[in-house]
C-alpha atoms as a PDB file:
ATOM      1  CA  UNK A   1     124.957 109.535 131.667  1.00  0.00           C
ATOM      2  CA  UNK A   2     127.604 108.374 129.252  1.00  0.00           C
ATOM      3  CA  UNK A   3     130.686 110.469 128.853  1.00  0.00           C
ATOM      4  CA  UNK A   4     132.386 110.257 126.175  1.00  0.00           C
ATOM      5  CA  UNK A   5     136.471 111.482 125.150  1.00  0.00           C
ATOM      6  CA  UNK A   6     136.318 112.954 121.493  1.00  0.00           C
ATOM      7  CA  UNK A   7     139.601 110.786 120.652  1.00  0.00           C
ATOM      8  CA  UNK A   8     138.934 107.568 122.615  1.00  0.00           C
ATOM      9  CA  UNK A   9     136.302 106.811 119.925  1.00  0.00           C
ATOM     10  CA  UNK A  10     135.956 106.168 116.166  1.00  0.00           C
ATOM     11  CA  UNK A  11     135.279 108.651 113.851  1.00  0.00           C
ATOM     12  CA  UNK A  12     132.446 106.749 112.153  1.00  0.00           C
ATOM     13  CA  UNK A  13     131.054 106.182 115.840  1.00  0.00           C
ATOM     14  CA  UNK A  14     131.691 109.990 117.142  1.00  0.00           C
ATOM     15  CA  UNK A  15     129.792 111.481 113.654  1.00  0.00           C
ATOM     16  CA  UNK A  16     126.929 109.051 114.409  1.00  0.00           C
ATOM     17  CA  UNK A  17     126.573 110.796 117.926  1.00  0.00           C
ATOM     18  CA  UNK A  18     127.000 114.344 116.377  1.00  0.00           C
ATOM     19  CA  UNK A  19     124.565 113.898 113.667  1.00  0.00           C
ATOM     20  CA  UNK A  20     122.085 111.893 116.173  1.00  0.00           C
ATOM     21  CA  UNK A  21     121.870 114.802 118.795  1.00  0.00           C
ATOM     22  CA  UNK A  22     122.531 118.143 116.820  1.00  0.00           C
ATOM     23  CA  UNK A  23     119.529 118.120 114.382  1.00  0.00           C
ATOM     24  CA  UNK A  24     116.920 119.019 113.073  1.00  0.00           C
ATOM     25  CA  UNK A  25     119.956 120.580 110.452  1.00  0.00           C
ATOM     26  CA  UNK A  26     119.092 122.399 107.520  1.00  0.00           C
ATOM     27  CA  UNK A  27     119.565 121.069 104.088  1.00  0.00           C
ATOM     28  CA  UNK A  28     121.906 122.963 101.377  1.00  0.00           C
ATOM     29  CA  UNK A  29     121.110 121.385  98.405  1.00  0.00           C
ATOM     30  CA  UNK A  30     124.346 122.602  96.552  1.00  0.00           C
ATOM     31  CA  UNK A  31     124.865 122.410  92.544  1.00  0.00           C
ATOM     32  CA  UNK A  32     128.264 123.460  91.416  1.00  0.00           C
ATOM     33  CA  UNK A  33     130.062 122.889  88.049  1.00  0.00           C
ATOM     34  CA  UNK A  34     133.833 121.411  87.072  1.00  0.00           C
ATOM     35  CA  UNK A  35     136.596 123.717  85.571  1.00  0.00           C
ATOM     36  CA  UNK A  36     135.211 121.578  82.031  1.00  0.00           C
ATOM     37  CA  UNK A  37     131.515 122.751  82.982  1.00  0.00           C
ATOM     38  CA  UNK A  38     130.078 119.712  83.482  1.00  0.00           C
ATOM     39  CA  UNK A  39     127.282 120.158  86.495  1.00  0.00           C
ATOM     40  CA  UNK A  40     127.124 118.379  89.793  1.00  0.00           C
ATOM     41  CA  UNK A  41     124.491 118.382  92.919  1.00  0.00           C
ATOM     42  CA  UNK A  42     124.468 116.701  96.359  1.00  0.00           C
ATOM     43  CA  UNK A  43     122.720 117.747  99.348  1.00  0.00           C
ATOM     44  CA  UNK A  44     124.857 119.001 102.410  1.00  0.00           C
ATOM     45  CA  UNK A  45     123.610 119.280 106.132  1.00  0.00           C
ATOM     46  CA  UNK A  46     125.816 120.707 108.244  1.00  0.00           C
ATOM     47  CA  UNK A  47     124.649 123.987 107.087  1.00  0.00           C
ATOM     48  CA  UNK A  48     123.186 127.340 108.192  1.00  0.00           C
ATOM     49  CA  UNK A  49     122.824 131.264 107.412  1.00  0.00           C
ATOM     50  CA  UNK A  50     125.245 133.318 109.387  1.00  0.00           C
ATOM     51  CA  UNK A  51     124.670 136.597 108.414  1.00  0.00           C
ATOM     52  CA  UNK A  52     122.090 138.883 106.543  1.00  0.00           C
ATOM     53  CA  UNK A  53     124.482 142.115 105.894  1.00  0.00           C
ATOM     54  CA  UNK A  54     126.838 140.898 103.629  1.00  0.00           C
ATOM     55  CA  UNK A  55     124.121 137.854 103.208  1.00  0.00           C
ATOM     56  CA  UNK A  56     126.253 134.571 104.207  1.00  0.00           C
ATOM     57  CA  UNK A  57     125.459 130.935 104.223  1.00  0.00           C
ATOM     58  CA  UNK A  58     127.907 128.189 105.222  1.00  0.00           C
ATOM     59  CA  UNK A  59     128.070 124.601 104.292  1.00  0.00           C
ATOM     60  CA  UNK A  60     130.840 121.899 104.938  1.00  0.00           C
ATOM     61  CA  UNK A  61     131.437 119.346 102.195  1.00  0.00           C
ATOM     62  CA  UNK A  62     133.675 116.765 105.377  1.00  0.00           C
ATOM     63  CA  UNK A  63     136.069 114.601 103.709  1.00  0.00           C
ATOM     64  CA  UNK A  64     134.978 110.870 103.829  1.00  0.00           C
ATOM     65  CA  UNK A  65     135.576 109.110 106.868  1.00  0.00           C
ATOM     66  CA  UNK A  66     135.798 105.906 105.648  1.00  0.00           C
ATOM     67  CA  UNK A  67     138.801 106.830 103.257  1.00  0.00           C
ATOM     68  CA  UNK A  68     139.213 110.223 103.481  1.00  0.00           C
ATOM     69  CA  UNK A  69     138.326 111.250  99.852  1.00  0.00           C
ATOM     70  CA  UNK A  70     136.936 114.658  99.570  1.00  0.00           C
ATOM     71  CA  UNK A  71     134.047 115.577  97.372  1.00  0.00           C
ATOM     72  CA  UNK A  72     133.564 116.625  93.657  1.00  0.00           C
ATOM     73  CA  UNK A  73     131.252 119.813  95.674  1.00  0.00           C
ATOM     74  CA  UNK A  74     134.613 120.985  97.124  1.00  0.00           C
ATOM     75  CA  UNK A  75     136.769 120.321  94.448  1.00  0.00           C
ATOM     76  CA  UNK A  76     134.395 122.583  92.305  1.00  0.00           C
ATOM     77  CA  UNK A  77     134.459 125.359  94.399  1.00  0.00           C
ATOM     78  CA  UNK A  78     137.609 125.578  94.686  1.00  0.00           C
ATOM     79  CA  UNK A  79     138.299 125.655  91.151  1.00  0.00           C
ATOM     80  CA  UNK A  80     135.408 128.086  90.319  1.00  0.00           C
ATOM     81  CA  UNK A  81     134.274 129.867  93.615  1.00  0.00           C
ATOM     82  CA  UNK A  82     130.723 129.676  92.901  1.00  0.00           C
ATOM     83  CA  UNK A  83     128.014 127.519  93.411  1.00  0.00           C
ATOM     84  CA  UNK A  84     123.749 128.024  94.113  1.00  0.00           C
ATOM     85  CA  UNK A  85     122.013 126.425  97.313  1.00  0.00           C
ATOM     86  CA  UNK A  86     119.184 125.039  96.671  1.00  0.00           C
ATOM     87  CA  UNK A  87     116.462 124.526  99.702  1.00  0.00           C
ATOM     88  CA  UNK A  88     115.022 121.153  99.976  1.00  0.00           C
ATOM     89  CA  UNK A  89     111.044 121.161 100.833  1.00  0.00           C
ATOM     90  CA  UNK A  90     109.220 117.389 100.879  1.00  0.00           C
ATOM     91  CA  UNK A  91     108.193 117.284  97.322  1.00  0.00           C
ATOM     92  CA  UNK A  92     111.603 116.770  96.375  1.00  0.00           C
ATOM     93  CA  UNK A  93     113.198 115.219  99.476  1.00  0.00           C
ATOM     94  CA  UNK A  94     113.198 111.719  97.686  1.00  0.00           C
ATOM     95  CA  UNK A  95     115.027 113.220  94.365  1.00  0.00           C
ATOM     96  CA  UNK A  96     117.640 114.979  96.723  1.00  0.00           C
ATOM     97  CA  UNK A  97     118.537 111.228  98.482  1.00  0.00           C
ATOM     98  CA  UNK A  98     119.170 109.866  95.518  1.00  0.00           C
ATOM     99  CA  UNK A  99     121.291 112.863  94.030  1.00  0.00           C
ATOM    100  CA  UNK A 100     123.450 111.796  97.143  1.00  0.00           C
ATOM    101  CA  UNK A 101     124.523 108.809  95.496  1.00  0.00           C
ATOM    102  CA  UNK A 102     128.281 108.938  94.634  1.00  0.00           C
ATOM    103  CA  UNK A 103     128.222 108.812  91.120  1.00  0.00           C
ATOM    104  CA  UNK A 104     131.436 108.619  89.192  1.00  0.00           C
ATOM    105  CA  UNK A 105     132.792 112.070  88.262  1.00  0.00           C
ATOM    106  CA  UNK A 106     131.221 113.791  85.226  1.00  0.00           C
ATOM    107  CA  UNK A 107     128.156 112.001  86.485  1.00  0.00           C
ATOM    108  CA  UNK A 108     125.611 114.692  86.015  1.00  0.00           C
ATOM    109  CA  UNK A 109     123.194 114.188  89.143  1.00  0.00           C
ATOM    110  CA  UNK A 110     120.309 116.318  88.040  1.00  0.00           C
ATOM    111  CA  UNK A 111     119.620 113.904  85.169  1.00  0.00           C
ATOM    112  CA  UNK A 112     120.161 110.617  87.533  1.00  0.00           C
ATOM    113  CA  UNK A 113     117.626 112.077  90.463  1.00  0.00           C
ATOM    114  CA  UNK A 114     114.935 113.442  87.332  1.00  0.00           C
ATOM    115  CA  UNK A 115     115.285 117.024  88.532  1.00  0.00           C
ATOM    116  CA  UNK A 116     115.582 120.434  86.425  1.00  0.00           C
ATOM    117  CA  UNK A 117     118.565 122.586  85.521  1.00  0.00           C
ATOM    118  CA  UNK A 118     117.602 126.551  85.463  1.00  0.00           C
ATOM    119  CA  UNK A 119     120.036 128.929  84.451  1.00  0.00           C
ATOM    120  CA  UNK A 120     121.275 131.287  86.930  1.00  0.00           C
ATOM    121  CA  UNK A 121     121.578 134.938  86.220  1.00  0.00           C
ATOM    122  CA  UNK A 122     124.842 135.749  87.844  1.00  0.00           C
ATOM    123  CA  UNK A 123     126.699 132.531  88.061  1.00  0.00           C
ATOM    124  CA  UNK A 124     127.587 130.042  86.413  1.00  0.00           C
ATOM    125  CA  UNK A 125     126.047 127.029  88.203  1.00  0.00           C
ATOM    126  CA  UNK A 126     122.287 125.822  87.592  1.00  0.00           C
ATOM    127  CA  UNK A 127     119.662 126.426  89.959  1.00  0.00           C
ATOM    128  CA  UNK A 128     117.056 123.147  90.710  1.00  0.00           C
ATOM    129  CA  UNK A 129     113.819 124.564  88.938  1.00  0.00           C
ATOM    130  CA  UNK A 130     111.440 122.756  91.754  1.00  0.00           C
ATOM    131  CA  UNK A 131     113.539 123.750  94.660  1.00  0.00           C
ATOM    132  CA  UNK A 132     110.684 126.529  96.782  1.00  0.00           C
ATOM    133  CA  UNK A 133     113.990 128.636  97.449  1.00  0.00           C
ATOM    134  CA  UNK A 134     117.620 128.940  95.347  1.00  0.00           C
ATOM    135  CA  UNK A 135     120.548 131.131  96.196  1.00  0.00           C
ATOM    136  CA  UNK A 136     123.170 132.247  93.640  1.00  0.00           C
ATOM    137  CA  UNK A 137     126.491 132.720  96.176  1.00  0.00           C
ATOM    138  CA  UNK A 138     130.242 133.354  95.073  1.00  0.00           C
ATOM    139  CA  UNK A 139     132.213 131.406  96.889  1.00  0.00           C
ATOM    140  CA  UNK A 140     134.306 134.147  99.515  1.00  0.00           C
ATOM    141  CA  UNK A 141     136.847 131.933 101.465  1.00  0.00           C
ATOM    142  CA  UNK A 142     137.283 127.752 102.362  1.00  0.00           C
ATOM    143  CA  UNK A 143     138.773 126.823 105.395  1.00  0.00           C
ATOM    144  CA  UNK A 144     139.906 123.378 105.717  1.00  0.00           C
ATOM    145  CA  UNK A 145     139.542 122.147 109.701  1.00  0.00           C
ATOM    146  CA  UNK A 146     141.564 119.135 109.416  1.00  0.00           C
ATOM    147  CA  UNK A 147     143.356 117.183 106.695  1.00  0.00           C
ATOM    148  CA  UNK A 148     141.798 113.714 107.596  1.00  0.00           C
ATOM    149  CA  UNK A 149     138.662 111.505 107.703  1.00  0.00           C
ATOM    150  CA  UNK A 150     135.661 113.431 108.920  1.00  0.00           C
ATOM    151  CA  UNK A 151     137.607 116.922 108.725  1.00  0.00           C
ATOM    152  CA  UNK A 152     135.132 119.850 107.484  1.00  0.00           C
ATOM    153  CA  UNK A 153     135.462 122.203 104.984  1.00  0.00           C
ATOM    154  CA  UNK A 154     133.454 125.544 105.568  1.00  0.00           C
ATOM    155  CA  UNK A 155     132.798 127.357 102.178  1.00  0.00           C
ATOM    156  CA  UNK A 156     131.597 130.893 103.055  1.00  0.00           C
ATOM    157  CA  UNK A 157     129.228 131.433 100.564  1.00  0.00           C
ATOM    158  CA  UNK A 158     128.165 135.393  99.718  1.00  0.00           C
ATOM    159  CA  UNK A 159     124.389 135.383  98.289  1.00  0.00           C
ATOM    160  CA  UNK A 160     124.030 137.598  94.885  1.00  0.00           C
ATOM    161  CA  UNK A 161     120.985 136.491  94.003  1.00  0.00           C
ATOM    162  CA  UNK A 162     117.908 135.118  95.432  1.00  0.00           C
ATOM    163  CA  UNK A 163     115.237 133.373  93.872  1.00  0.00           C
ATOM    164  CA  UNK A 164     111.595 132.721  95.543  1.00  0.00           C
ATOM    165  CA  UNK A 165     108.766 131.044  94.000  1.00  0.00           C
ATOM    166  CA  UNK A 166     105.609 133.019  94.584  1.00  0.00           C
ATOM    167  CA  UNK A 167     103.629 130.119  95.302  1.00  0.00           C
ATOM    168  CA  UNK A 168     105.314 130.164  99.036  1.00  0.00           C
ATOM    169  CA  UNK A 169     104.733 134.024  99.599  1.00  0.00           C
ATOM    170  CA  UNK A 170     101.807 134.534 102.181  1.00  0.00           C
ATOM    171  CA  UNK A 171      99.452 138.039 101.898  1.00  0.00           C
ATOM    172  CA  UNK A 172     102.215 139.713 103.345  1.00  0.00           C
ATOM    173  CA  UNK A 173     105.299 139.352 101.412  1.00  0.00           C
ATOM    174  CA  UNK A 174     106.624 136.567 103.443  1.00  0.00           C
ATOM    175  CA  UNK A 175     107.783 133.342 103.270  1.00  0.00           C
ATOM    176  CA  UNK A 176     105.061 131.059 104.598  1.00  0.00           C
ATOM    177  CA  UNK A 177     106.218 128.338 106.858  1.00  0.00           C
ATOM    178  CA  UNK A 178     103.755 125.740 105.900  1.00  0.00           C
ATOM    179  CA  UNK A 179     103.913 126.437 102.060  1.00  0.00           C
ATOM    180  CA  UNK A 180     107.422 125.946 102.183  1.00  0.00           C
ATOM    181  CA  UNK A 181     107.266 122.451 103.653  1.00  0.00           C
ATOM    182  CA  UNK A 182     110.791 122.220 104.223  1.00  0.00           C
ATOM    183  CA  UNK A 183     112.577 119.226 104.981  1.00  0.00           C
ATOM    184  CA  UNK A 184     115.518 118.924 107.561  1.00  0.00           C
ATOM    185  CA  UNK A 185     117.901 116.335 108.611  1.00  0.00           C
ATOM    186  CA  UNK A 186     117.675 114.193 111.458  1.00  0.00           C
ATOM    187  CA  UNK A 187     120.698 110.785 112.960  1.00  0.00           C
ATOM    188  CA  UNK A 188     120.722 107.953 110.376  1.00  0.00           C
ATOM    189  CA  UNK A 189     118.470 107.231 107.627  1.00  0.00           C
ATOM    190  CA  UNK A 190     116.084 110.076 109.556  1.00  0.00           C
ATOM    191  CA  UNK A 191     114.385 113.545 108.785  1.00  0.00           C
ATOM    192  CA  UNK A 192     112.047 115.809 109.719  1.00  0.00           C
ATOM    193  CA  UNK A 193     109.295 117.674 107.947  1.00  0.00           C
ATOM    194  CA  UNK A 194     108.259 121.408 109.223  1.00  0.00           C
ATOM    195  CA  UNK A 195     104.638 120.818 111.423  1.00  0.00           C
ATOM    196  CA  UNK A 196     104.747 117.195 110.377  1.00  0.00           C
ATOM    197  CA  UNK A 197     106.958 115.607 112.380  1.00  0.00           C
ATOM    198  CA  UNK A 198     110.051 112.757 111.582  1.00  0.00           C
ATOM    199  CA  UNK A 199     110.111 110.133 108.446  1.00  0.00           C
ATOM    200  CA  UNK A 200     112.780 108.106 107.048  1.00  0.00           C
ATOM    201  CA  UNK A 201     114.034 107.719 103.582  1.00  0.00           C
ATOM    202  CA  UNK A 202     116.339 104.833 103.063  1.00  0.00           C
ATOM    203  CA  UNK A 203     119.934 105.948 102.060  1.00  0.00           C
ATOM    204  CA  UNK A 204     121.072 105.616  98.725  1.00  0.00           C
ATOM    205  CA  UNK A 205     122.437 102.176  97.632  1.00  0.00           C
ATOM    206  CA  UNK A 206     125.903 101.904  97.640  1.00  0.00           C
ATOM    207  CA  UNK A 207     126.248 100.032  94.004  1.00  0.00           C
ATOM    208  CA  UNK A 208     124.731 103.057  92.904  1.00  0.00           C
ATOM    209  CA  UNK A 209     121.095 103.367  92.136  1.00  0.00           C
ATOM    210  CA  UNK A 210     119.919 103.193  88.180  1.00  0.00           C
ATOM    211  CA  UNK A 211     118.348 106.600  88.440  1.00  0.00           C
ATOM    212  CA  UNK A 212     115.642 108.656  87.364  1.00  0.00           C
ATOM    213  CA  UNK A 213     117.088 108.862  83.942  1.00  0.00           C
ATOM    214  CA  UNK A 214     117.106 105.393  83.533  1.00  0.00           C
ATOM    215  CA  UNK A 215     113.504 105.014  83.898  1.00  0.00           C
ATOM    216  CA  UNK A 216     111.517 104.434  80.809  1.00  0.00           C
ATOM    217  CA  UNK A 217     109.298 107.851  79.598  1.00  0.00           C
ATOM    218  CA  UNK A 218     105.561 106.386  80.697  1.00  0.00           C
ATOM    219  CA  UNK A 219     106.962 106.063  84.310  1.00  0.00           C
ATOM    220  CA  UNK A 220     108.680 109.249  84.096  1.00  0.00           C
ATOM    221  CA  UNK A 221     105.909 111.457  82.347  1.00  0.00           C
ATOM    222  CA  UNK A 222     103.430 109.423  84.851  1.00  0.00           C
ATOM    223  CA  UNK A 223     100.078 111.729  85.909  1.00  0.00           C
ATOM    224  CA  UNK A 224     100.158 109.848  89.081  1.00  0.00           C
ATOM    225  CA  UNK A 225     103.708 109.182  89.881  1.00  0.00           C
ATOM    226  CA  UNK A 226     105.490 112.316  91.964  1.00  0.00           C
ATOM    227  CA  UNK A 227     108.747 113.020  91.660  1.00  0.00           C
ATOM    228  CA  UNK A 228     109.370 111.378  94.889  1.00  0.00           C
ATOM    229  CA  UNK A 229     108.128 108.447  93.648  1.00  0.00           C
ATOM    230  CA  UNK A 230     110.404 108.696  90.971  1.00  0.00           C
ATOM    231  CA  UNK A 231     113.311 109.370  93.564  1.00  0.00           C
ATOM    232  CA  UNK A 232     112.209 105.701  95.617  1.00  0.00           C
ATOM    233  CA  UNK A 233     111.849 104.374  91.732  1.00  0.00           C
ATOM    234  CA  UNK A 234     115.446 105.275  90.445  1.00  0.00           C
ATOM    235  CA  UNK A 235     117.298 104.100  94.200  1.00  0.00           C
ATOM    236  CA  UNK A 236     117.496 100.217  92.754  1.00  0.00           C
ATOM    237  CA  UNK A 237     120.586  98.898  91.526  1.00  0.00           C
ATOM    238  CA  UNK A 238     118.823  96.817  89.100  1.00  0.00           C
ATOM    239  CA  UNK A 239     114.851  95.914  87.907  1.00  0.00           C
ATOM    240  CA  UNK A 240     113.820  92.669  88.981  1.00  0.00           C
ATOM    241  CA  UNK A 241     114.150  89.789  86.591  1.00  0.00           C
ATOM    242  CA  UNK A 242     111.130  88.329  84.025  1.00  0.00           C
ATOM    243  CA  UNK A 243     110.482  85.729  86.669  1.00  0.00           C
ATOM    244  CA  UNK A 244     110.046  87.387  89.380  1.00  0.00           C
ATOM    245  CA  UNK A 245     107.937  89.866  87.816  1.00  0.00           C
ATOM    246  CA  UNK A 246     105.762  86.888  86.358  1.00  0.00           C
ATOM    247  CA  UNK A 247     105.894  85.105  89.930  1.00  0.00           C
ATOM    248  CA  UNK A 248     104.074  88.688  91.229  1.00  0.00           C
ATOM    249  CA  UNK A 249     101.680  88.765  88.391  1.00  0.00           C
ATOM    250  CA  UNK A 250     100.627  84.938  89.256  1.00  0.00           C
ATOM    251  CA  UNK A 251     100.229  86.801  92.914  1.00  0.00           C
ATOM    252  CA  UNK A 252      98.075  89.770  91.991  1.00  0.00           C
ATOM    253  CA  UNK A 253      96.202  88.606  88.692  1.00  0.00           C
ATOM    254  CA  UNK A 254      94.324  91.653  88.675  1.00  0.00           C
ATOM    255  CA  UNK A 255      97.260  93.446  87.203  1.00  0.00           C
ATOM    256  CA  UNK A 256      97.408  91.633  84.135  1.00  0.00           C
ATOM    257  CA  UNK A 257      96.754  93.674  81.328  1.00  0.00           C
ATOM    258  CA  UNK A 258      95.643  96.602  83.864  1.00  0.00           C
ATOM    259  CA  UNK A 259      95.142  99.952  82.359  1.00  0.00           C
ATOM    260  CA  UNK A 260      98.295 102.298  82.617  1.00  0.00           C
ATOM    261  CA  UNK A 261      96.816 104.776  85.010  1.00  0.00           C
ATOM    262  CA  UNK A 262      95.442 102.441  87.232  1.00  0.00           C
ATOM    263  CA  UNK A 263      99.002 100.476  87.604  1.00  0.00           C
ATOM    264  CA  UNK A 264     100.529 103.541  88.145  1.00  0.00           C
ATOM    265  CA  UNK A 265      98.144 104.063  91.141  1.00  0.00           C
ATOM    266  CA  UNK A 266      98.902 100.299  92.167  1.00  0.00           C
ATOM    267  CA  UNK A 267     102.239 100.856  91.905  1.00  0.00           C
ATOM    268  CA  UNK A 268     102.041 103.834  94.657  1.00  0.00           C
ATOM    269  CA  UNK A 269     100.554 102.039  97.112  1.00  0.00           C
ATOM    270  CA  UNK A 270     103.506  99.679  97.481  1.00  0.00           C
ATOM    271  CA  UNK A 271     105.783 103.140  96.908  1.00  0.00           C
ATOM    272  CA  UNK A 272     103.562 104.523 100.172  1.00  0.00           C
ATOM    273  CA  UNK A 273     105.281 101.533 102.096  1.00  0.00           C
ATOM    274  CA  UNK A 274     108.867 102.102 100.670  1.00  0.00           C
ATOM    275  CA  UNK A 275     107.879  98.610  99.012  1.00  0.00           C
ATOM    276  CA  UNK A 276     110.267 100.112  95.454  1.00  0.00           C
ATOM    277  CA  UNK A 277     110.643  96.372  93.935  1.00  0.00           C
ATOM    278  CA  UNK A 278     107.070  95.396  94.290  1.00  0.00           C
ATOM    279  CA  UNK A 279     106.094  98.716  92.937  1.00  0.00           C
ATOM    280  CA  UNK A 280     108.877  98.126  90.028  1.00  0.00           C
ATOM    281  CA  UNK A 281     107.208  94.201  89.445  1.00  0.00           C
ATOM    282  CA  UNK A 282     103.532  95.738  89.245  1.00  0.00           C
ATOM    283  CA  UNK A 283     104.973  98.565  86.547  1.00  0.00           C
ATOM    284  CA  UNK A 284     106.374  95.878  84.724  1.00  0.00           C
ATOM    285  CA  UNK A 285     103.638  93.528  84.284  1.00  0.00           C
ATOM    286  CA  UNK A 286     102.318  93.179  80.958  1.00  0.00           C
END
């Protein structure tokens, strides 16, 4: 048994342990807007529901611990008190890694990870239109727990609206637990999916992934692609070159001059082994 002092350690090496042994953790997909109104959204998981009467959910946006920077989420709270948490189920866990990326400010992450802004009706922040579950909170109190790197911020969220999709409610009026599909998160570059067990999704790229946006409108409008696979598709900081792409073609002649469908189907099975820039090279054979 290793025992360990709290301060005789690293922060980066103590939040590794935390995050490693307390999980599965909910995800709070939170989207928030700027004093200007310009939208943000990045995914949160040290997160829970604390109460059903007043209805309260807490997340912590912690300050970075590598420079201890604190994030556009808390800064928009602050300024606004409101924000909607999103749940994250598997069909979008891809699009939700990549909205992770730290964009610059005024970045708007629902166009970089290819998901949906929906109104709210109460506040003023958009909902995710394919997130299974989205709460519309005002933002009740922040408490700061420490001032530097790796310090949490709780934001006591109060829930004024709730919004279900009715594709998740069983014969009884409840949530079902396998429609949902959620998604939690696990230590590292780990998660876990509800009755399916753990997977990995590589984190985002620190030079900043091209995103979903970026992506031209065949790939995006794809019948075949998913939007995960758009997710793996958008987390590359740049498409491989003409040669390389000609090198694979010379490799796997039977994608020259393949019908769209069909190298959209190639493409996938190289997405189905987190293969992204052999899947890019296939989509941009001629």
């Amino acid at each position: 048994m290793i025992s360990i002092n709290p301060q005789d350690i690293p922060t980066s090496k103590l939040h590794g342990y935390l995050l490693g042994a307390i999980a599965p953790r909910p995800i709070a997909f939170a989207s928030t807007i700027d004093e200007n109104g310009n939208p943000n959204l990045s995914p949160y998981s040290f997160f829970n529901v604390f109460s059903a009467n007043p209805p309260i959910l807490i997340f912590s946006p912690a300050r970075r611990v590598r420079n201890n920077t604190i994030k556009h989420t808390l800064i928009n709270a602050q300024a606004t008190k409101e924000v909607v948490i999103n749940v994250v189920n598997y069909d979008i866990v891809q699009q939700m890694s990549l909205s992770s990326t730290e964009y610059a400010e005024g970045v708007n992450e629902f166009e970089k990870s290819g998901l949906t802004m929906l109104k709210s009706d109460i506040v003023e922040p958009f909902r995710v239109a394919e997130s299974p579950v989205q709460f519309e909170c005002k933002v009740n109190e922040i408490i700061e727990l420490g001032n530097e790197g790796g310090a949490g911020n709780l934001i006591i969220c109060e829930v004024v609206k709730v919004h279900i999709d009715e594709k998740i409610i069983d014969d009884k009026g409840a949530i079902d637990q396998y429609k949902i599909d959620l998604v939690s998160r696990m230590g590292g570059s780990w998660y876990s999916r509800a009755n399916k067990g753990m997977f990995e999704v590589p984190k985002p790229l620190s030079s900043l992934g091209i995103g979903v946006d970026a992506l031209p409108n065949e790939i995006r409008n794809s019948e075949i692609l998913t939007g995960n696979d758009l997710g793996m598709l958008g987390n590359i900081a740049a498409l491989p070159n003409s040669q390389d792409v000609d090198k694979f073609a010379e490799e796997h002649t039977e994608i020259i001059g393949m019908e769209r469908l069909k190298k959209h189907k190639f493409a996938k099975e190289f997405l189905l082994k987190k293969d992204i820039e052999s899947a890019w090279k296939v989509l941009l054979t001629k």
